[in-house]
PDB file of N, CA and C in Angstrom:
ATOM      1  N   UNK A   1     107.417  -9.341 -94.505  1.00  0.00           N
ATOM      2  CA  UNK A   1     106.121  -8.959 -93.995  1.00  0.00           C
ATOM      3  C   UNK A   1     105.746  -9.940 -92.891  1.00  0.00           C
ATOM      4  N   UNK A   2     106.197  -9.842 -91.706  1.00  0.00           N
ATOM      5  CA  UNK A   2     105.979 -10.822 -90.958  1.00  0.00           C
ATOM      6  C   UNK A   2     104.463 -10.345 -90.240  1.00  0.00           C
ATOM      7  N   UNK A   3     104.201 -11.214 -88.966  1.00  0.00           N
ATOM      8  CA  UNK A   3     102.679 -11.408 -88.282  1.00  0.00           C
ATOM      9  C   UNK A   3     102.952 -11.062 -86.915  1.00  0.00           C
ATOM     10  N   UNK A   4     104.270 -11.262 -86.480  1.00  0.00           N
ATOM     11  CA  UNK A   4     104.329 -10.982 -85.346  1.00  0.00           C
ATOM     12  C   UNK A   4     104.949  -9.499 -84.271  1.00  0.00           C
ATOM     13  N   UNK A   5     105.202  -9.226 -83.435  1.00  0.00           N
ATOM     14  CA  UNK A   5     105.910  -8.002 -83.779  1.00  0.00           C
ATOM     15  C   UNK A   5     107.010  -7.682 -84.194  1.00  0.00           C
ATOM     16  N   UNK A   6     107.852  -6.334 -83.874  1.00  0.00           N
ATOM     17  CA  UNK A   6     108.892  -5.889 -85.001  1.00  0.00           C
ATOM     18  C   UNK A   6     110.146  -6.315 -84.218  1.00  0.00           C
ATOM     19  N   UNK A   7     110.703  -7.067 -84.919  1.00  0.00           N
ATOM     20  CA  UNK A   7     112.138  -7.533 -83.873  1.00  0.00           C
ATOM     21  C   UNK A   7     113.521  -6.337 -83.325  1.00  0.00           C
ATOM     22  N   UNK A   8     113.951  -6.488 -82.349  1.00  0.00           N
ATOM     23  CA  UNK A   8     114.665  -5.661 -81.840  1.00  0.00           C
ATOM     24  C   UNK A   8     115.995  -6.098 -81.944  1.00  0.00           C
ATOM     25  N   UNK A   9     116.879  -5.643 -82.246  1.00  0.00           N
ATOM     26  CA  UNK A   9     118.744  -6.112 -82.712  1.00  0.00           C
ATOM     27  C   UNK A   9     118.971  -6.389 -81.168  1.00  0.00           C
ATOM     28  N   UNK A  10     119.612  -7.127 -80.728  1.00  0.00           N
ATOM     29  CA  UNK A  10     119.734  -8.038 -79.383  1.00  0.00           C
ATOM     30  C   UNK A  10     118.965  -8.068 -78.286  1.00  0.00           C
ATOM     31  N   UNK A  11     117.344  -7.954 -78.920  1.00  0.00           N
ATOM     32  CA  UNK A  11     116.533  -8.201 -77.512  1.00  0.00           C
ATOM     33  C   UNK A  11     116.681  -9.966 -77.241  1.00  0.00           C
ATOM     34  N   UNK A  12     115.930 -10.396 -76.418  1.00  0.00           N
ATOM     35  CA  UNK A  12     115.588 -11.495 -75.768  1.00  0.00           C
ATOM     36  C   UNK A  12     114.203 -11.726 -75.619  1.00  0.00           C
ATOM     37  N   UNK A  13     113.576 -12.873 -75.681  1.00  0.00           N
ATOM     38  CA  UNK A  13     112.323 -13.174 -75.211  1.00  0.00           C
ATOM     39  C   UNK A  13     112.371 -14.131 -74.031  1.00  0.00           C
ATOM     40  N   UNK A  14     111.759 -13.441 -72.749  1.00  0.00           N
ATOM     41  CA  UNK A  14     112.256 -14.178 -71.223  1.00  0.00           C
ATOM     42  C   UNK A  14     111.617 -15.084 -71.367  1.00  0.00           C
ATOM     43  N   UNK A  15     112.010 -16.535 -70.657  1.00  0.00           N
ATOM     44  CA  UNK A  15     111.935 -17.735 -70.442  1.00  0.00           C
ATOM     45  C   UNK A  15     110.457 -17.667 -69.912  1.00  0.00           C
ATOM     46  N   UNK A  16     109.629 -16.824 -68.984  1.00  0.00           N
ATOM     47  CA  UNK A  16     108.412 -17.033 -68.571  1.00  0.00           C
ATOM     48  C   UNK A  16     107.281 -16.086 -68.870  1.00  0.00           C
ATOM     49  N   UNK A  17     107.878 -16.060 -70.079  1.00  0.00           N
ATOM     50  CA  UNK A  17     106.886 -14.805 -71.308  1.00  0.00           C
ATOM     51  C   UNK A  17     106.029 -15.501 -71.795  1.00  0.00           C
ATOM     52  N   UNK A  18     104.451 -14.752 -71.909  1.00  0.00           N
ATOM     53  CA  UNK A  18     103.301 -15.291 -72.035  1.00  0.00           C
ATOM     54  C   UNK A  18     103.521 -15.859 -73.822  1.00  0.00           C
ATOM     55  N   UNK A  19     102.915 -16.565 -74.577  1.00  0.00           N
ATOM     56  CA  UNK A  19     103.236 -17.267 -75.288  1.00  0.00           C
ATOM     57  C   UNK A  19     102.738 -16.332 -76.228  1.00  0.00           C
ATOM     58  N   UNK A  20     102.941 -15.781 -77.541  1.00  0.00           N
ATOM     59  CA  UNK A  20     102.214 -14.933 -78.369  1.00  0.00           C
ATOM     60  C   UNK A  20     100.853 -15.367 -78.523  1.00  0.00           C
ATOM     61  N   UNK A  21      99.862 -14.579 -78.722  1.00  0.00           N
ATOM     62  CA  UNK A  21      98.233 -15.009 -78.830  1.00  0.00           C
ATOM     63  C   UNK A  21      98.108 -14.745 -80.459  1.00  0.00           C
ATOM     64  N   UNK A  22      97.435 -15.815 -80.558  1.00  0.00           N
ATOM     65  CA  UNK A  22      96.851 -15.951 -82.636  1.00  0.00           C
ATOM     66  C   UNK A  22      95.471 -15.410 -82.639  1.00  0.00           C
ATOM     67  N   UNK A  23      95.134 -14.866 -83.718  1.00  0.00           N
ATOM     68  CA  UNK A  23      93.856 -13.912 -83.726  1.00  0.00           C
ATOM     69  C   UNK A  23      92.742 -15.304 -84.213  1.00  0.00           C
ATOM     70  N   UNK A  24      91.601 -15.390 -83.748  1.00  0.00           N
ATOM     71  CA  UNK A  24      90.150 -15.609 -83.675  1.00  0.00           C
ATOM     72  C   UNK A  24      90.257 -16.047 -85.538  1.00  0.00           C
ATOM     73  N   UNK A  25      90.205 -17.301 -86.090  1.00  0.00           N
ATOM     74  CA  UNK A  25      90.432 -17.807 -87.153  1.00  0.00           C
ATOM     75  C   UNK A  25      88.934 -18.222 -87.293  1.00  0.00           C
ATOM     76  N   UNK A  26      88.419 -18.679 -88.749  1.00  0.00           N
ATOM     77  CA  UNK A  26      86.922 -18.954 -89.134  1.00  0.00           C
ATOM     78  C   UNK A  26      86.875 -19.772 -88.334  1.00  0.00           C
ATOM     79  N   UNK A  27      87.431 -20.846 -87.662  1.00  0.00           N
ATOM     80  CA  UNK A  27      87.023 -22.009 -87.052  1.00  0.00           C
ATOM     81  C   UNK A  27      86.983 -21.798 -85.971  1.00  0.00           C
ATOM     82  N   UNK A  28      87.270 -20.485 -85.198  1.00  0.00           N
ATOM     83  CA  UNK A  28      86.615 -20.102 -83.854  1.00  0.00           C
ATOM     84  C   UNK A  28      85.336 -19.135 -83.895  1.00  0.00           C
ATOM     85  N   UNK A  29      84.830 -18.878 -85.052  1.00  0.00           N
ATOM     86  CA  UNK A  29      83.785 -18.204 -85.160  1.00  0.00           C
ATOM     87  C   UNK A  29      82.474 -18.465 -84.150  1.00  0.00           C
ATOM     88  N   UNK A  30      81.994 -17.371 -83.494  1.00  0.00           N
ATOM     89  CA  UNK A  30      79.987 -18.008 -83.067  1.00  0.00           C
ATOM     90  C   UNK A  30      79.774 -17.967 -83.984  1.00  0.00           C
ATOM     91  N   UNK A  31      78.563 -19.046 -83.479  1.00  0.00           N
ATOM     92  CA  UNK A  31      77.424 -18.938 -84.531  1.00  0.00           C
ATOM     93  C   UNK A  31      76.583 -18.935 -83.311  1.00  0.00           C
ATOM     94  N   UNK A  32      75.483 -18.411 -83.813  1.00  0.00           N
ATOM     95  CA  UNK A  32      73.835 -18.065 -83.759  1.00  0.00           C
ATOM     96  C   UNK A  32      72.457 -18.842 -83.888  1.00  0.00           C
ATOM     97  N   UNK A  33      71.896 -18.953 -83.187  1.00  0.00           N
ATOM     98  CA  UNK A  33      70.758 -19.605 -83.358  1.00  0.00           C
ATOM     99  C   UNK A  33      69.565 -19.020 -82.788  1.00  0.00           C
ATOM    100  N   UNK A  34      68.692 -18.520 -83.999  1.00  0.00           N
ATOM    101  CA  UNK A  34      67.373 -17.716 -83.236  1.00  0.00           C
ATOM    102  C   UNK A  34      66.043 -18.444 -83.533  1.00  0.00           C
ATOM    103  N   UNK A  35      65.502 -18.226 -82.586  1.00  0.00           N
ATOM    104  CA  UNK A  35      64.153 -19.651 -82.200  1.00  0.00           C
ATOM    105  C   UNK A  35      63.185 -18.735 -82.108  1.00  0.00           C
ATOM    106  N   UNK A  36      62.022 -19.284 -82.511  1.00  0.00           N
ATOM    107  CA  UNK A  36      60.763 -19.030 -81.643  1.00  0.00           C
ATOM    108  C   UNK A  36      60.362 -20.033 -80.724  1.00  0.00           C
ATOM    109  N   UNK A  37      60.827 -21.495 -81.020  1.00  0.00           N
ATOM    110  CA  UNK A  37      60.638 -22.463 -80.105  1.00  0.00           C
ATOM    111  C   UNK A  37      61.235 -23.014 -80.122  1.00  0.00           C
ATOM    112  N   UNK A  38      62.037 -22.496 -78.856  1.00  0.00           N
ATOM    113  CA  UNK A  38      63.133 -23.179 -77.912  1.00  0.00           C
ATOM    114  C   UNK A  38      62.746 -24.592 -77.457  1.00  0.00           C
ATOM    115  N   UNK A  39      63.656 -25.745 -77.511  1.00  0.00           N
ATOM    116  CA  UNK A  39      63.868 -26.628 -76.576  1.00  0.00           C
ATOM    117  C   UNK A  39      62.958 -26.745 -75.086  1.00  0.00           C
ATOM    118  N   UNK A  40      63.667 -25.719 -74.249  1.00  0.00           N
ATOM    119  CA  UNK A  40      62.912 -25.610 -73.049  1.00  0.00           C
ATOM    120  C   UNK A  40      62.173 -24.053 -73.431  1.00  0.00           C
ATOM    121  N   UNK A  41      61.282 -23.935 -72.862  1.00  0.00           N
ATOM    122  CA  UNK A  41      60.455 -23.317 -72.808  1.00  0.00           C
ATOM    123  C   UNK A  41      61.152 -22.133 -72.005  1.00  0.00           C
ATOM    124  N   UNK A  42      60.612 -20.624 -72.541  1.00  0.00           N
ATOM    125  CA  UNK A  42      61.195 -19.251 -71.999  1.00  0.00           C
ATOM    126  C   UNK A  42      60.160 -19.034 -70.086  1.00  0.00           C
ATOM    127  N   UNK A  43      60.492 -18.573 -69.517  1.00  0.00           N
ATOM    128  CA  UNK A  43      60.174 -18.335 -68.289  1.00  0.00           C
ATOM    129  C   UNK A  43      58.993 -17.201 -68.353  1.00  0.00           C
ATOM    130  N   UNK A  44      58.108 -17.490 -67.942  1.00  0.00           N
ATOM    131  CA  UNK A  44      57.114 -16.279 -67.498  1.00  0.00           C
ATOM    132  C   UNK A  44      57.326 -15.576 -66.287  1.00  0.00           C
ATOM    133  N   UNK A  45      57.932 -14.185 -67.256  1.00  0.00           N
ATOM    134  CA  UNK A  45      58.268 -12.881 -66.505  1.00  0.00           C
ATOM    135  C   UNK A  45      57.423 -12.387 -66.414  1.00  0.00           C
ATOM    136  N   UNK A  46      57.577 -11.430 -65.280  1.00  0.00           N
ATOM    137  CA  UNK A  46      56.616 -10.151 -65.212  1.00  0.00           C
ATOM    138  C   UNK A  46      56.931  -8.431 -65.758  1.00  0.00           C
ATOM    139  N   UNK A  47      57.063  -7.540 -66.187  1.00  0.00           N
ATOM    140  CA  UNK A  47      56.940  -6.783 -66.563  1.00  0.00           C
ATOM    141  C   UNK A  47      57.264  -5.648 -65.287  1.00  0.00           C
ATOM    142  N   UNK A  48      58.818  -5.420 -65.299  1.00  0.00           N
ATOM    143  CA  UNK A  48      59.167  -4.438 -64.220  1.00  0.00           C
ATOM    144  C   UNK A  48      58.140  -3.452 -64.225  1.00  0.00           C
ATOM    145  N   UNK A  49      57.769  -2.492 -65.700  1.00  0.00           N
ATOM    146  CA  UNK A  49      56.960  -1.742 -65.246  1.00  0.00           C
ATOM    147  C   UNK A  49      55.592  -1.380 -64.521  1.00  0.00           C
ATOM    148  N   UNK A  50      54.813  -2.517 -65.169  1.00  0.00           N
ATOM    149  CA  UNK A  50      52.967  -2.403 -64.928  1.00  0.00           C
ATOM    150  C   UNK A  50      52.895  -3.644 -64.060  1.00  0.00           C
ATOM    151  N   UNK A  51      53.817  -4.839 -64.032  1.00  0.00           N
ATOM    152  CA  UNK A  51      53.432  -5.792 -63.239  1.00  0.00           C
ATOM    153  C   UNK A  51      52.505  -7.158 -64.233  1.00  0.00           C
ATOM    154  N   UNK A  52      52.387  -6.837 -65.480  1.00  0.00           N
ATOM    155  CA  UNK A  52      51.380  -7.755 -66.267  1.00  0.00           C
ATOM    156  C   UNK A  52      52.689  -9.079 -66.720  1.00  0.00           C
ATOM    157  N   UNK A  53      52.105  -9.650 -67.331  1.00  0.00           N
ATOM    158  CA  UNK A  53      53.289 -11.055 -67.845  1.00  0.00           C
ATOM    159  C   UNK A  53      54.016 -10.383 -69.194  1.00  0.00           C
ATOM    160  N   UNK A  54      55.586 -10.805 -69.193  1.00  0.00           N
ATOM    161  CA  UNK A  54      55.712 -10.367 -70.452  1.00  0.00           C
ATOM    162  C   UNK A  54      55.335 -11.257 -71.459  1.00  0.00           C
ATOM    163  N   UNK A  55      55.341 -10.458 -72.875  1.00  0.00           N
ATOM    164  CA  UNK A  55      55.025 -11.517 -74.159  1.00  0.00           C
ATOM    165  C   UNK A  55      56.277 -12.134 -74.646  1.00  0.00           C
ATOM    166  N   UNK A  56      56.507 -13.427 -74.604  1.00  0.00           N
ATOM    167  CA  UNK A  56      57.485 -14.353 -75.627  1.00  0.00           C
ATOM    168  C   UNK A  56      57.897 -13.400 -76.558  1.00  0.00           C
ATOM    169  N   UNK A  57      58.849 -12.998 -77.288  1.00  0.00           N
ATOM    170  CA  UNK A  57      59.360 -12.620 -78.472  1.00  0.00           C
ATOM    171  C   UNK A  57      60.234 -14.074 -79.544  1.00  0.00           C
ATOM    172  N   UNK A  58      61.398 -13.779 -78.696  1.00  0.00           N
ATOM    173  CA  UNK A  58      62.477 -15.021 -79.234  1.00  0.00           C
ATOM    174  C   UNK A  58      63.130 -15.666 -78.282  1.00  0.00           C
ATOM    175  N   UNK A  59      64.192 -16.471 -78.814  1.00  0.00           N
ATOM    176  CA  UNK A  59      65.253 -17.158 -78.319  1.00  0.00           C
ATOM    177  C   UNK A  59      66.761 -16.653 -78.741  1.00  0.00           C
ATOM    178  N   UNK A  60      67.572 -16.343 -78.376  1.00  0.00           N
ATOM    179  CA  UNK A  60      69.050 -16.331 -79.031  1.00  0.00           C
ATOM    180  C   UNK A  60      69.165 -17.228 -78.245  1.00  0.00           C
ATOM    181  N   UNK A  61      70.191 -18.624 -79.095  1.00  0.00           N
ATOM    182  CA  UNK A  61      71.541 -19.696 -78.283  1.00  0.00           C
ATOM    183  C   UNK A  61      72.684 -19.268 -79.359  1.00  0.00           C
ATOM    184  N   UNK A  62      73.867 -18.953 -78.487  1.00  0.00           N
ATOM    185  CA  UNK A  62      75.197 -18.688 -79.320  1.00  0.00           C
ATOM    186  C   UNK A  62      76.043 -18.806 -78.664  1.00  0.00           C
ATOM    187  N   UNK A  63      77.164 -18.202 -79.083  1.00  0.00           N
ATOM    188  CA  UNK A  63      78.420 -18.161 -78.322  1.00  0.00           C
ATOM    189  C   UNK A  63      79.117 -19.204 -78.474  1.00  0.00           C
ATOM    190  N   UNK A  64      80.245 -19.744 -77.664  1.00  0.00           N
ATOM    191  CA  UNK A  64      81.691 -20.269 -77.674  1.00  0.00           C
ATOM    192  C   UNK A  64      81.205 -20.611 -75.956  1.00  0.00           C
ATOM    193  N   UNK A  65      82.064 -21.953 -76.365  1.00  0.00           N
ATOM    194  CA  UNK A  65      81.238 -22.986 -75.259  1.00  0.00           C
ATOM    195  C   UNK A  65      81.725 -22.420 -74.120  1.00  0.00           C
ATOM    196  N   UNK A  66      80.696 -22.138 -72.785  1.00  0.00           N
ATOM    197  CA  UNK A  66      79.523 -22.994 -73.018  1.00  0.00           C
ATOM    198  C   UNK A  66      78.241 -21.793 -73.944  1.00  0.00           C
ATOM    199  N   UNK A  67      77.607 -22.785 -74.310  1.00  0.00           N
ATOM    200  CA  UNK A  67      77.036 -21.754 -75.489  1.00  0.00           C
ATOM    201  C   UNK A  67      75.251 -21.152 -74.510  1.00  0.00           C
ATOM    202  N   UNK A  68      75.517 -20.044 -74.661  1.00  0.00           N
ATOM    203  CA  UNK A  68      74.277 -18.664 -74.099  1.00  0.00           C
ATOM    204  C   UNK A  68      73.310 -18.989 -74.351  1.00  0.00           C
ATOM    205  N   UNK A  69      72.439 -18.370 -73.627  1.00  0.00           N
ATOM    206  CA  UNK A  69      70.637 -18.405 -74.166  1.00  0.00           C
ATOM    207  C   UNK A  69      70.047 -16.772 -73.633  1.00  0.00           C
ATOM    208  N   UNK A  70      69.717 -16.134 -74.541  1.00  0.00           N
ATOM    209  CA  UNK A  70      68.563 -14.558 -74.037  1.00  0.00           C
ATOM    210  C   UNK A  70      67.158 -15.132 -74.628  1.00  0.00           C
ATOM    211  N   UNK A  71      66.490 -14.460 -73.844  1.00  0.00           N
ATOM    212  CA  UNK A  71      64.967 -14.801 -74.336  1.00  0.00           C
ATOM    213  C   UNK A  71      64.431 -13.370 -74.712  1.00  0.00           C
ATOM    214  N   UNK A  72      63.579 -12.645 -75.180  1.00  0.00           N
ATOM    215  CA  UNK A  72      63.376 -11.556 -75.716  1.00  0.00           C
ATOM    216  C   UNK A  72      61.880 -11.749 -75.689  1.00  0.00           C
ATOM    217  N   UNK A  73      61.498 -10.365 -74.646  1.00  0.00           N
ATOM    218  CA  UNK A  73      59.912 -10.312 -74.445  1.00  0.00           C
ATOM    219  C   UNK A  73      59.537  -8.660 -74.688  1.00  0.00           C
ATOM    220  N   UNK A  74      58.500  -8.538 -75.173  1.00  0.00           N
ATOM    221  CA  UNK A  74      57.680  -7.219 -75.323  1.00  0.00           C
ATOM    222  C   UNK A  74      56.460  -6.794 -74.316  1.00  0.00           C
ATOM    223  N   UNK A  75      56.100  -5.545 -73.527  1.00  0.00           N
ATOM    224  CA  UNK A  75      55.457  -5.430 -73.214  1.00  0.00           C
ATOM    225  C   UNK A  75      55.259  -3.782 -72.926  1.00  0.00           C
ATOM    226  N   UNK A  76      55.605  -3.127 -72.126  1.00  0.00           N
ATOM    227  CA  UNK A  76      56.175  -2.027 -71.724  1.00  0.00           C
ATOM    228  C   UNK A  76      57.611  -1.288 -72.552  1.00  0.00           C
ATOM    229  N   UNK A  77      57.715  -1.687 -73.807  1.00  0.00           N
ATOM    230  CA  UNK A  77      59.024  -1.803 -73.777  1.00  0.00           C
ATOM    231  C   UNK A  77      59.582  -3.444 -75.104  1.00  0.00           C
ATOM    232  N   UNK A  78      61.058  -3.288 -74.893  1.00  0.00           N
ATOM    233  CA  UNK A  78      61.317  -4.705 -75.261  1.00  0.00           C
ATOM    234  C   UNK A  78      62.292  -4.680 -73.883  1.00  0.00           C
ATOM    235  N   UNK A  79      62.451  -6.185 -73.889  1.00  0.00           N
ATOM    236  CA  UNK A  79      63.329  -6.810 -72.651  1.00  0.00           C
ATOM    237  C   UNK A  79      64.106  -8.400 -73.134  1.00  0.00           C
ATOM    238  N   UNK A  80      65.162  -8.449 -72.153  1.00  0.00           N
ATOM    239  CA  UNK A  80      65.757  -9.298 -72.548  1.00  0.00           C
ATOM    240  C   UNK A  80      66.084 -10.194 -71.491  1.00  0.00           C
ATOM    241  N   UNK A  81      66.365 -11.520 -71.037  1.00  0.00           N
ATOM    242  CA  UNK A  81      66.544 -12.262 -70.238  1.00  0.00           C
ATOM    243  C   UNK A  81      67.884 -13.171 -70.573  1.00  0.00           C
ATOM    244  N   UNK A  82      68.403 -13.197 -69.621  1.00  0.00           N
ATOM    245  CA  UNK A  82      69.968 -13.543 -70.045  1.00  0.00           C
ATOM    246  C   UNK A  82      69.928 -14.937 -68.969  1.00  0.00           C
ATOM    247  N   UNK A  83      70.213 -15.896 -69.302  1.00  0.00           N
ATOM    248  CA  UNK A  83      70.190 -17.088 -68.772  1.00  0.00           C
ATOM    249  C   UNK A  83      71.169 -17.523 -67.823  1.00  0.00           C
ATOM    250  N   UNK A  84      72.626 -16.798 -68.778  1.00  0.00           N
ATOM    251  CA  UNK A  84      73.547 -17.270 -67.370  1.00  0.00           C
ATOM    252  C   UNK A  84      73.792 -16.061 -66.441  1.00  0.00           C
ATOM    253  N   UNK A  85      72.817 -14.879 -66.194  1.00  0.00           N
ATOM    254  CA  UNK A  85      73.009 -14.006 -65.026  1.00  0.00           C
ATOM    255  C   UNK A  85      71.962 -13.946 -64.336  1.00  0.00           C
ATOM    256  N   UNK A  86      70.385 -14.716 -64.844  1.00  0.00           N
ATOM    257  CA  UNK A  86      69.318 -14.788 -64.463  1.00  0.00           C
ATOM    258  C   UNK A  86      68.751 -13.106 -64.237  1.00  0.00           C
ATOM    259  N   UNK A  87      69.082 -12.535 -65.610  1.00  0.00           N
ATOM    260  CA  UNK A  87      68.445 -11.093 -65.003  1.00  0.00           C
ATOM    261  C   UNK A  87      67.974 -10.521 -66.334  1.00  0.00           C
ATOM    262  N   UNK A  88      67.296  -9.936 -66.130  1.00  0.00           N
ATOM    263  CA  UNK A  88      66.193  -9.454 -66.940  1.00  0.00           C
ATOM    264  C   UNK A  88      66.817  -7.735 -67.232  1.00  0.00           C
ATOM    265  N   UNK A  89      66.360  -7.397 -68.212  1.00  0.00           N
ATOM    266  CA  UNK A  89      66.704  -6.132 -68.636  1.00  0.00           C
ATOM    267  C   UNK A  89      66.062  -5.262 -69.950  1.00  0.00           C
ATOM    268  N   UNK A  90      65.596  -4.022 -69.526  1.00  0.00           N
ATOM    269  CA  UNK A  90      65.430  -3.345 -71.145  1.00  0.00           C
ATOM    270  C   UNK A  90      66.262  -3.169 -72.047  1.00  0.00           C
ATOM    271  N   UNK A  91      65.873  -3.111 -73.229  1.00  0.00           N
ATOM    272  CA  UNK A  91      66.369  -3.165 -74.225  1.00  0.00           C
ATOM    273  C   UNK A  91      66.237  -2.615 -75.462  1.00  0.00           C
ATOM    274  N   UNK A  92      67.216  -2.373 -76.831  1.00  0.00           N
ATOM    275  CA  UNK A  92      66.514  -1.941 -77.431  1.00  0.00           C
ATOM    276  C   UNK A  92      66.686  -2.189 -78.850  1.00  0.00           C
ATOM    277  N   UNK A  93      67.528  -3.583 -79.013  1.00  0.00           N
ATOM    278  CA  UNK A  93      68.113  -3.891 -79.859  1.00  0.00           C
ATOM    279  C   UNK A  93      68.013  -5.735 -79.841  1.00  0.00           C
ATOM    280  N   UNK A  94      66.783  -5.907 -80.741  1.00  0.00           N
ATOM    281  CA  UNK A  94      65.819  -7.192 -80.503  1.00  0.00           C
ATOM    282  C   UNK A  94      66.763  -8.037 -81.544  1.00  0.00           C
ATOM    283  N   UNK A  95      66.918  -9.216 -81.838  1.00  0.00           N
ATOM    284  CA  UNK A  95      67.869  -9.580 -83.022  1.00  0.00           C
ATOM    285  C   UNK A  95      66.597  -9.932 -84.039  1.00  0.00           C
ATOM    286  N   UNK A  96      66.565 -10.213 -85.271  1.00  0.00           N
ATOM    287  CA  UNK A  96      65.709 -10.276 -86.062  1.00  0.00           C
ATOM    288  C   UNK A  96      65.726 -12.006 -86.154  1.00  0.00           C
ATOM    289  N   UNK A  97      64.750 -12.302 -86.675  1.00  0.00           N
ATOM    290  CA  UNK A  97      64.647 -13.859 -87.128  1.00  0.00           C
ATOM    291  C   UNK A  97      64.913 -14.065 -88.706  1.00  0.00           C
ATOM    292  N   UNK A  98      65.794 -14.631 -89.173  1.00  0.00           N
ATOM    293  CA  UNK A  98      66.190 -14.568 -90.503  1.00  0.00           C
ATOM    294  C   UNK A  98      64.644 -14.777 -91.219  1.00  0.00           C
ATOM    295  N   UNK A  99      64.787 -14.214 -92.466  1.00  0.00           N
ATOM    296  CA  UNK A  99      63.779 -13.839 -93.184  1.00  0.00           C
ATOM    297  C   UNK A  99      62.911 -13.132 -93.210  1.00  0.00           C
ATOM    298  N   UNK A 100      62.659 -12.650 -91.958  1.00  0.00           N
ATOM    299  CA  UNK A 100      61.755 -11.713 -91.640  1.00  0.00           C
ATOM    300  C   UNK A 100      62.588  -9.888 -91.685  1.00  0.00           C
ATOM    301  N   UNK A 101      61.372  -9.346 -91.932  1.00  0.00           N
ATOM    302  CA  UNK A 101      61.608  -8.090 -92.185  1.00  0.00           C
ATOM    303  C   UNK A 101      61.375  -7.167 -90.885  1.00  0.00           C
TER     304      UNK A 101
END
């Protein structure tokens, strides 16, 4: 029962063949971190639709270094702010804050 693929009766593996890739083990796992109060403070957006400020929701920081930040605001809508594309977007799928319902 091997892991790798199925061997072939006199193949070869060429000298400048990419190296086999190992699957994503617990110790490469994200993890997650959801805030209401972030470190630095979320940016006051405006509200593509009406033009008013959006409301704070959350924070997500996660990912696999370097590690992400979305900010999550309500107004018109929910929206999301993505830190390393600097762009704002609707949305519709808010992450929850543990414990809360």
């Amino acid at each position: 029962m091997g892991l790798g693929p199925p061997q072939i009766a006199g193949a070869r593996v060429s000298e400048d063949a990419p190296a086999p890739r190992k699957g994503r083990g617990p110790n490469l796992m994200r993890s997650t971190t959801v805030t209401r109060n972030p470190e630095v403070p979320a940016p006051a957006l405006r509200c593509p639709d009406c033009d008013h400020f959006l409301v704070y929701m959350q924070t997500v920081i996660g990912g696999v270094k370097p590690l992400e930040r979305w900010d999550y605001f309500e107004c018109c809508g929910f929206f999301e702010y993505r830190y390393r594309g600097r762009k704002l977007r609707r949305t519709s799928d808010v992450p929850r804050l543990p414990g809360r319902n």
